[in-house]
Protein backbone atom coordinates (compact mmCIF):
# COMPACT_ATOMS: atom_id res chain seq x y z
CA UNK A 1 0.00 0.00 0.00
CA UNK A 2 3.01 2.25 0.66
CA UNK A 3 4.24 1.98 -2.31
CA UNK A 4 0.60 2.84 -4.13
CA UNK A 5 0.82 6.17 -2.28
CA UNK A 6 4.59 7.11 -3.59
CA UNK A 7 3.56 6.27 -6.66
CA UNK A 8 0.55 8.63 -6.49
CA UNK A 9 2.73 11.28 -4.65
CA UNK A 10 5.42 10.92 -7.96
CA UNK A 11 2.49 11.35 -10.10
CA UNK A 12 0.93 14.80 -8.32
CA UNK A 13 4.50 16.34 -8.20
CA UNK A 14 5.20 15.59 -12.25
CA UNK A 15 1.75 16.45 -13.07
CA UNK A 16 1.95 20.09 -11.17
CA UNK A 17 4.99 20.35 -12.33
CA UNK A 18 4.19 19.86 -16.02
CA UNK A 19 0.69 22.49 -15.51
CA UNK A 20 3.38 25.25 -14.31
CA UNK A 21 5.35 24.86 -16.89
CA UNK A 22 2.44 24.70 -19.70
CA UNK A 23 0.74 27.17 -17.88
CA UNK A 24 2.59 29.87 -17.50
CA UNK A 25 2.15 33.29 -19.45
CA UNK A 26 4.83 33.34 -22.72
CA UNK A 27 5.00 29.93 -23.42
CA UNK A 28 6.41 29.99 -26.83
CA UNK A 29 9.99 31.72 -25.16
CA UNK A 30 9.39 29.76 -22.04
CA UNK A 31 12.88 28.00 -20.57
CA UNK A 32 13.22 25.24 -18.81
CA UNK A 33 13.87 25.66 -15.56
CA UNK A 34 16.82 25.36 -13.66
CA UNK A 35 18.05 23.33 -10.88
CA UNK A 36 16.82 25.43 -7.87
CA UNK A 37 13.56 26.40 -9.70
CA UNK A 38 12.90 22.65 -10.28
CA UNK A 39 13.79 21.78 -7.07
CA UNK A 40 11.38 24.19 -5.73
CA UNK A 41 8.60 23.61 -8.27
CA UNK A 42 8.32 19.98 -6.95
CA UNK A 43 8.01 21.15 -3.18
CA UNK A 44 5.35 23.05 -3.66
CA UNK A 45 3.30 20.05 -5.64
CA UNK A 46 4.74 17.78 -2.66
CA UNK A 47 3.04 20.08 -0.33
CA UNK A 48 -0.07 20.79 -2.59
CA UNK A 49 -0.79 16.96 -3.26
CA UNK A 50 0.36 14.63 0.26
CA UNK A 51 -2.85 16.18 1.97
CA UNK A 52 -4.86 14.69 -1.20
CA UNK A 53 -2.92 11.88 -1.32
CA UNK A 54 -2.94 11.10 2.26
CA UNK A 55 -7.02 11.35 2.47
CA UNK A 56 -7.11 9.19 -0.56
CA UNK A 57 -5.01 6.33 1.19
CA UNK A 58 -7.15 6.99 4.57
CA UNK A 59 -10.35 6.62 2.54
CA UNK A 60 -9.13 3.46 1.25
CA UNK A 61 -8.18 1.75 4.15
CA UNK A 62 -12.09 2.88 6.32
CA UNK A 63 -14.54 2.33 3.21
CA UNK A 64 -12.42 0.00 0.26
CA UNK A 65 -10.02 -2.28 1.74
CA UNK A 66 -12.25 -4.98 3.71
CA UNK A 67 -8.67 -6.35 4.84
CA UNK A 68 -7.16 -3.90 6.56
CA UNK A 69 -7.49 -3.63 10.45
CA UNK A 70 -9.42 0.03 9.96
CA UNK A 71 -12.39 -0.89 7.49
CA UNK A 72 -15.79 0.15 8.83
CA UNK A 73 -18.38 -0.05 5.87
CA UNK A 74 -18.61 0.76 2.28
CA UNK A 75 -19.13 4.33 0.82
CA UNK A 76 -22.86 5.81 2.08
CA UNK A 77 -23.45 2.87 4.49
CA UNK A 78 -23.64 3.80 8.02
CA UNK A 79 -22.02 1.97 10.88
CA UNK A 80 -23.12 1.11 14.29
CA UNK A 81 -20.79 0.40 17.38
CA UNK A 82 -22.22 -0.86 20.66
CA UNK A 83 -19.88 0.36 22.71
CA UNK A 84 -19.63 3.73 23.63
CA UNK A 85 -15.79 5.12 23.14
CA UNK A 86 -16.46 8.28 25.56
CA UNK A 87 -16.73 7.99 29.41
């Protein structure tokens, strides 16, 4: 599963990366960019896309995954505990 969500993360960085580039105003002279300006390009998708990619994985494991240890119920299907968790 770990490596599902590095792939995904690889996938949001290149794909931000790649609208910035296409994106931005003057395309026809646009460079590419440099080292540092890559570099910090790909940060900034890191940062935009783990929070996505994080809730994605989360989701997974509550409402897809019936083997993992945190699966509830599907998508739009309550569940009911019998316990109460507060004191």
């Amino acid at each position: 599963m770990f490596c599902h969500i590095k792939t995904w993360i690889a996938h949001v960085v290149v794909g931000l990366a790649g609208a910035l580039l296409v994106l931005s105003p003057g395309v026809a002279s646009a460079q590419w960019p440099g080292l540092f300006e890559a570099k910090a390009i790909a940060e900034e998708g890191f940062i935009y896309g783990l929070p996505m990619v994080m809730n994605y994985a989360a989701m997974y494991e509550i409402a897809v995954d019936q083997n993992s240890g945190q699966y509830l119920a599907p998508f739009n299907q309550l569940k009911n505990e019998a316990r109460v968790y507060t004191y």
